[in-house]
Every structure is written in structure tokens, then in C-alpha cells.
N, C-alpha and C. Protein backbone atom coordinates (compact mmCIF):
# COMPACT_ATOMS: atom_id res chain seq x y z
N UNK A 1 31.88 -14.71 18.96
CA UNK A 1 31.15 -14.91 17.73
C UNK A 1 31.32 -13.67 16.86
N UNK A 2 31.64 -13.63 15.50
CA UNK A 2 31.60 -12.59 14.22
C UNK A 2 30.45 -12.04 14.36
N UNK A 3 30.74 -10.52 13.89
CA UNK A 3 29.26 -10.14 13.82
C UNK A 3 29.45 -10.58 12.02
N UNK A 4 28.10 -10.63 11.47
CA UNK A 4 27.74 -11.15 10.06
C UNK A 4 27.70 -9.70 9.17
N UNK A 5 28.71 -9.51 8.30
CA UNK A 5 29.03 -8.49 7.62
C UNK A 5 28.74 -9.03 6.12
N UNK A 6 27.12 -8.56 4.93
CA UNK A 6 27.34 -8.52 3.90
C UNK A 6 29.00 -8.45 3.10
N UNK A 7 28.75 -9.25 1.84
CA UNK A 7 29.65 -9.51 0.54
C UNK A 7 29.43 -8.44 -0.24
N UNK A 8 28.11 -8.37 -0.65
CA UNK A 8 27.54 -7.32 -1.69
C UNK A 8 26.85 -6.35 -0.87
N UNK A 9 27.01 -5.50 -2.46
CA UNK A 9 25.30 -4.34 -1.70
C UNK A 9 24.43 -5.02 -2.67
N UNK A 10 23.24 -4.23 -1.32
CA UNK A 10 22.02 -4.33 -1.44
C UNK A 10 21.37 -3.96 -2.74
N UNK A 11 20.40 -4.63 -3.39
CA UNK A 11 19.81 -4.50 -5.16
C UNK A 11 18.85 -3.27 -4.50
N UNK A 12 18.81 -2.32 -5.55
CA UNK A 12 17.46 -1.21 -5.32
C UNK A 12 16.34 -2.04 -5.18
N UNK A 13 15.59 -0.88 -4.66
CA UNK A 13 14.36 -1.35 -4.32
C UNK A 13 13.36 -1.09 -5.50
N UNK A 14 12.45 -2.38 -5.58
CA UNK A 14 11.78 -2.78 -6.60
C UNK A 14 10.63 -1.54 -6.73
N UNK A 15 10.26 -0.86 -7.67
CA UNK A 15 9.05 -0.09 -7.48
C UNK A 15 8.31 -0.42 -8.26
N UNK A 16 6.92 -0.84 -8.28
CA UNK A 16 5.60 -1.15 -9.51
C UNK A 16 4.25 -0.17 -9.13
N UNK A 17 3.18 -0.57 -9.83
CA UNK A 17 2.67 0.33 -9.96
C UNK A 17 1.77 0.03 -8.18
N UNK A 18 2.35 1.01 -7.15
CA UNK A 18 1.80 0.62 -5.77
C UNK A 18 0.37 1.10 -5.65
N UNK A 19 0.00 2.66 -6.18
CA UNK A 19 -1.13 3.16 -6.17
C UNK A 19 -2.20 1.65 -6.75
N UNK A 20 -2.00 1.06 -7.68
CA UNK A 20 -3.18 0.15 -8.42
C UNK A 20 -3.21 -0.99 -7.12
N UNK A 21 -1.84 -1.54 -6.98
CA UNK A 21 -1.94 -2.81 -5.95
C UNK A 21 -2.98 -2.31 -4.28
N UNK A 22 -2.46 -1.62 -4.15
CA UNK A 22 -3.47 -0.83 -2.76
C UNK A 22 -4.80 -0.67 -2.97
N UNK A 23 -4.74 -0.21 -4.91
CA UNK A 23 -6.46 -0.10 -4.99
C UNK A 23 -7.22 -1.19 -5.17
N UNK A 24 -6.56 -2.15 -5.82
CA UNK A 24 -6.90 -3.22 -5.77
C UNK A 24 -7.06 -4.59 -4.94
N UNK A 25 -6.57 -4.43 -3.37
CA UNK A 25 -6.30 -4.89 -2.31
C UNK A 25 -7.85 -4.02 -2.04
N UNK A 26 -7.56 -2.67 -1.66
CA UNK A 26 -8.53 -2.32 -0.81
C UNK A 26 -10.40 -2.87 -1.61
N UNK A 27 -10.53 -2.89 -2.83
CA UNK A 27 -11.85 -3.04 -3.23
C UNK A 27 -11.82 -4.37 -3.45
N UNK A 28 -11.15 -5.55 -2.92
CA UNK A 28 -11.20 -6.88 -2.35
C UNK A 28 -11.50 -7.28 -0.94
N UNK A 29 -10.93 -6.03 -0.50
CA UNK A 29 -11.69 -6.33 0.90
C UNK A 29 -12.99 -5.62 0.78
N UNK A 30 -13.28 -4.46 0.30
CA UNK A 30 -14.73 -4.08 0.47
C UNK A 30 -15.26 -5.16 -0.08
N UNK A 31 -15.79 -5.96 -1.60
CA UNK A 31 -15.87 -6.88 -2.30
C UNK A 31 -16.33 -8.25 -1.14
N UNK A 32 -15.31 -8.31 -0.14
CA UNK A 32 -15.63 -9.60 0.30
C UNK A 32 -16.48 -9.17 1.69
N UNK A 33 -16.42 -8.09 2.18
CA UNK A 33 -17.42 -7.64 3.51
C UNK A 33 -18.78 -7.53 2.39
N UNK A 34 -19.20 -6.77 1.36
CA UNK A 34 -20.22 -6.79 1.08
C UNK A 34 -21.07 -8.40 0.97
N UNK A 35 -20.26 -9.31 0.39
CA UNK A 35 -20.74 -10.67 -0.09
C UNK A 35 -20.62 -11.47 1.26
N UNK A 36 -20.34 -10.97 2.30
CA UNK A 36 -20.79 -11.64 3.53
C UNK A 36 -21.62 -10.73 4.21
N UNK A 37 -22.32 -9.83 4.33
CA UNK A 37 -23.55 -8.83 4.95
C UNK A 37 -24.44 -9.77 4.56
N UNK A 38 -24.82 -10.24 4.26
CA UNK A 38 -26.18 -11.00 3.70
C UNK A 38 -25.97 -12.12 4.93
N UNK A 39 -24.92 -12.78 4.70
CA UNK A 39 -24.93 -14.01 6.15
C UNK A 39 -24.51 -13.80 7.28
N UNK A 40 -24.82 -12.89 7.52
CA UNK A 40 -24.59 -12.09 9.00
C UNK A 40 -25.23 -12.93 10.24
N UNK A 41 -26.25 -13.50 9.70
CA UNK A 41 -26.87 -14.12 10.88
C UNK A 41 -26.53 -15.37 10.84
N UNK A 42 -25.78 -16.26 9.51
CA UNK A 42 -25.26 -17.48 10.10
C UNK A 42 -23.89 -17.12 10.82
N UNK A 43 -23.17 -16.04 10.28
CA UNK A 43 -21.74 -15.69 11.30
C UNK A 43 -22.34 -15.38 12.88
N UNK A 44 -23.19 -15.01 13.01
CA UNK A 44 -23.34 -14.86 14.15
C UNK A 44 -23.83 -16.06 14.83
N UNK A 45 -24.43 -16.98 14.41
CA UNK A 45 -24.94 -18.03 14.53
C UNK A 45 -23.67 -18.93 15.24
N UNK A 46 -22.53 -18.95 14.57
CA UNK A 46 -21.30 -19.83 14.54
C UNK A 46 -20.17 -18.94 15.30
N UNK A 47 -20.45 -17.54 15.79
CA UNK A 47 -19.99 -16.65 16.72
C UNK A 47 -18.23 -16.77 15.82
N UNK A 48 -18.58 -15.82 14.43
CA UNK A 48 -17.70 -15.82 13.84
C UNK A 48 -18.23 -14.70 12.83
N UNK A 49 -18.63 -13.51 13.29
CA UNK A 49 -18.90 -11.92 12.82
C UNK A 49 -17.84 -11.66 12.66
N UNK A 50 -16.86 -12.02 13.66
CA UNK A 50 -15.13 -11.15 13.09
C UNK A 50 -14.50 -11.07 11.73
N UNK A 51 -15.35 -11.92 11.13
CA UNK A 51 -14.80 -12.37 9.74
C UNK A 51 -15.41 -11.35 9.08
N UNK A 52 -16.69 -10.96 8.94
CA UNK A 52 -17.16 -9.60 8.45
C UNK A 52 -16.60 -8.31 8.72
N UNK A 53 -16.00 -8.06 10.05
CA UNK A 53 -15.37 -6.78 10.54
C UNK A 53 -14.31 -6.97 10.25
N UNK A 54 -13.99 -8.04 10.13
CA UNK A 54 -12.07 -7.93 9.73
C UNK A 54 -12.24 -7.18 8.43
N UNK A 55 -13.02 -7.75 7.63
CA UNK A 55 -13.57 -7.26 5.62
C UNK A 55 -13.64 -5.87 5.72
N UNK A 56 -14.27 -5.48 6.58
CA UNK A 56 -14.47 -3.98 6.78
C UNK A 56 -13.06 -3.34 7.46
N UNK A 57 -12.84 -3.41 8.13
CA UNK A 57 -10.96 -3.14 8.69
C UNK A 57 -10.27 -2.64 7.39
N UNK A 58 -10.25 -4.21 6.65
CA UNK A 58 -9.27 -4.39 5.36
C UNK A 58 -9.86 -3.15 4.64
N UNK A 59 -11.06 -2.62 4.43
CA UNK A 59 -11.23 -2.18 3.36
C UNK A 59 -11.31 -0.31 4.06
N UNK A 60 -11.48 -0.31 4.73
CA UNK A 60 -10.74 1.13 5.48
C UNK A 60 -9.48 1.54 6.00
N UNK A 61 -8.99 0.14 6.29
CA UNK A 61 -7.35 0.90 6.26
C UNK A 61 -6.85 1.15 4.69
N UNK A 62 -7.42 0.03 4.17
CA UNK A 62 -7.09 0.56 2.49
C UNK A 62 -7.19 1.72 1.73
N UNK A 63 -8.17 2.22 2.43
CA UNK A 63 -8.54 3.66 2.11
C UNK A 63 -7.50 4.58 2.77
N UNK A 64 -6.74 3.81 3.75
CA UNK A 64 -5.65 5.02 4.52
C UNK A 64 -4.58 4.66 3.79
N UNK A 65 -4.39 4.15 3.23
CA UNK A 65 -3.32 3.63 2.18
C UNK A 65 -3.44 3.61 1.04
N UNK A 66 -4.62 3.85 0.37
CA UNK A 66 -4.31 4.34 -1.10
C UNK A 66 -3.65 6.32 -0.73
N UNK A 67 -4.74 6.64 0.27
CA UNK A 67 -4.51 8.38 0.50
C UNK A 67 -3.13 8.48 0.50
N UNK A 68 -2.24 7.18 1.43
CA UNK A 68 -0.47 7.72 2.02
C UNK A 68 0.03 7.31 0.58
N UNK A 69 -0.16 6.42 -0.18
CA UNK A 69 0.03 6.21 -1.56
C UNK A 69 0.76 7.00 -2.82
N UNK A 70 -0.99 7.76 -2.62
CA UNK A 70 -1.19 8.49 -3.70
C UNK A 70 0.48 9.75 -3.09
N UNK A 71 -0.25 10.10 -2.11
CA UNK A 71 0.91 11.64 -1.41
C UNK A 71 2.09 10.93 -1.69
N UNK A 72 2.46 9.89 -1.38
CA UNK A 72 4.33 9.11 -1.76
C UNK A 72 4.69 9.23 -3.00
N UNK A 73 3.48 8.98 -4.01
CA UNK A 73 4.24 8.83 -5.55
C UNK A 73 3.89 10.34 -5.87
N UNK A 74 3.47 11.23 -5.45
CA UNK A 74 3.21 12.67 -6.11
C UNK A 74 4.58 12.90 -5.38
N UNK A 75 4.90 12.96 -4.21
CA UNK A 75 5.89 13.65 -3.38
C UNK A 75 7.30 13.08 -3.91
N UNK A 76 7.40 12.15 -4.36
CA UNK A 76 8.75 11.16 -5.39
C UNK A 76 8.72 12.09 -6.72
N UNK A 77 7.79 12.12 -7.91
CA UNK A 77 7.44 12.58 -9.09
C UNK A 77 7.87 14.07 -8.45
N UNK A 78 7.16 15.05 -7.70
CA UNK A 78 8.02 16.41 -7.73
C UNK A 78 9.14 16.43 -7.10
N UNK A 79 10.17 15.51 -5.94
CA UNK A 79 11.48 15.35 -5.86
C UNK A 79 12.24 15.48 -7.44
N UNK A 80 11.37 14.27 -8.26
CA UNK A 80 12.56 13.81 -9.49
C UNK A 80 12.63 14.74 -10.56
N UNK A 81 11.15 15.77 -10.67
CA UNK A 81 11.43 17.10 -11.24
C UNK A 81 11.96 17.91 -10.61
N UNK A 82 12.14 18.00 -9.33
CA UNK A 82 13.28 19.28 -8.89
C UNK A 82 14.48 18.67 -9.12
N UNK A 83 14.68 17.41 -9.28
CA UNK A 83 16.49 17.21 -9.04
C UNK A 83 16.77 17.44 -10.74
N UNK A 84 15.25 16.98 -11.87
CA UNK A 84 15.73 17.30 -13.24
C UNK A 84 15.46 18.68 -13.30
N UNK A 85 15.07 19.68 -13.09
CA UNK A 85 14.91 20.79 -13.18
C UNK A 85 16.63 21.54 -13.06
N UNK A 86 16.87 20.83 -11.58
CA UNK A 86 18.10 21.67 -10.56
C UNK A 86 19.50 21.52 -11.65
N UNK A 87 19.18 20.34 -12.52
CA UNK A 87 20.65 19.51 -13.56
C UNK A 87 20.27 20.23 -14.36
N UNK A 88 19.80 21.18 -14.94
CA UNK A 88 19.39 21.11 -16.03
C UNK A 88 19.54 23.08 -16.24
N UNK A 89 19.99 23.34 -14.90
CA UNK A 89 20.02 25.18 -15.01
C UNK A 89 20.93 25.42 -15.16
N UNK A 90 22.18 24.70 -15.81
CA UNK A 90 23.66 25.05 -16.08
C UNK A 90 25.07 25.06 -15.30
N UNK A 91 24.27 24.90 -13.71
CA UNK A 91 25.31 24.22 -12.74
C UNK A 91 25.92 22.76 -12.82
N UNK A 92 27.38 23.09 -12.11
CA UNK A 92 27.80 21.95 -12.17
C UNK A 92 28.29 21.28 -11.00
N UNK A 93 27.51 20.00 -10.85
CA UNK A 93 27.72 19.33 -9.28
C UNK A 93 29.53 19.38 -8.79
């Protein structure tokens, strides 16, 4: 059997605004654990609390992911000023 060897290359990778999507993921999950704390006792009732702790999960790993986020797009932004800085001192690649 062939191994399966691409035609083309690969399209860059798409970048949007990730910091907002993460923030906005994560205060949907806080959002939906708060609006189920109140029926805590029918989830428990129906032995289905996981649905509240999952809300809470979502909305603290979110918090570990806006933090790795934020550090990715600062740590990209001072890469792309050192590489415009480095073009820009009169050397030539």
C-alpha cells in the first residue's frame, strides 16, 4: 500500500481574535454554573450535580486559558517586533 503524500501545502493558520473567544467561552461557563446553583437540590434529586461541576470545570480551566492566551499573543507581538526591529538596523539577510 502507498503511503498518502499531499498535492499542495498546507494554508496558514487562521488567527482571530483568541484572547476574546476564551473570554468569552470562559464567562459562559461561569454564566451557566451560576444559573444552575439555585437548583442544586433538584440536580441532586435526579443524581445529576455533574452538570453543575462540569460549569464550574469549564469556567476554571478557562481561566487557565485566557492566562496561556494572553502570554501567547504578548510572546508572538514581541517575536514580530524583534524580527521588525532586527530588518530594520541596516543588515542584510
Amino acid at each position: 500500500m502507498a503511503k498518502w503524500t499531499p498535492k499542495h501545502e498546507a494554508p496558514e493558520p487562521l488567527e482571530g481574535p483568541v484572547v476574546a473567544t476564551i473570554t468569552g467561552g470562559t464567562i459562559l461557563w461561569f454564566v451557566l454554573f451560576v444559573v444552575q446553583v439555585p437548583f442544586y437540590g433538584w440536580y441532586a434529586d435526579h443524581n445529576a450535580t455533574s452538570w453543575i461541576w462540569t460549569c464550574l470545570a469549564g469556567a476554571g480551566l478557562g481561566l487557565i486559558g485566557i492566562w496561556y492566551v494572553r502570554k501567547r499573543d504578548a510572546a508572538i507581538k514581541r517575536a514580530q517586533a524583534a524580527g521588525a526591529a532586527g530588518s530594520t538596523d541596516g543588515e542584510t539577510p
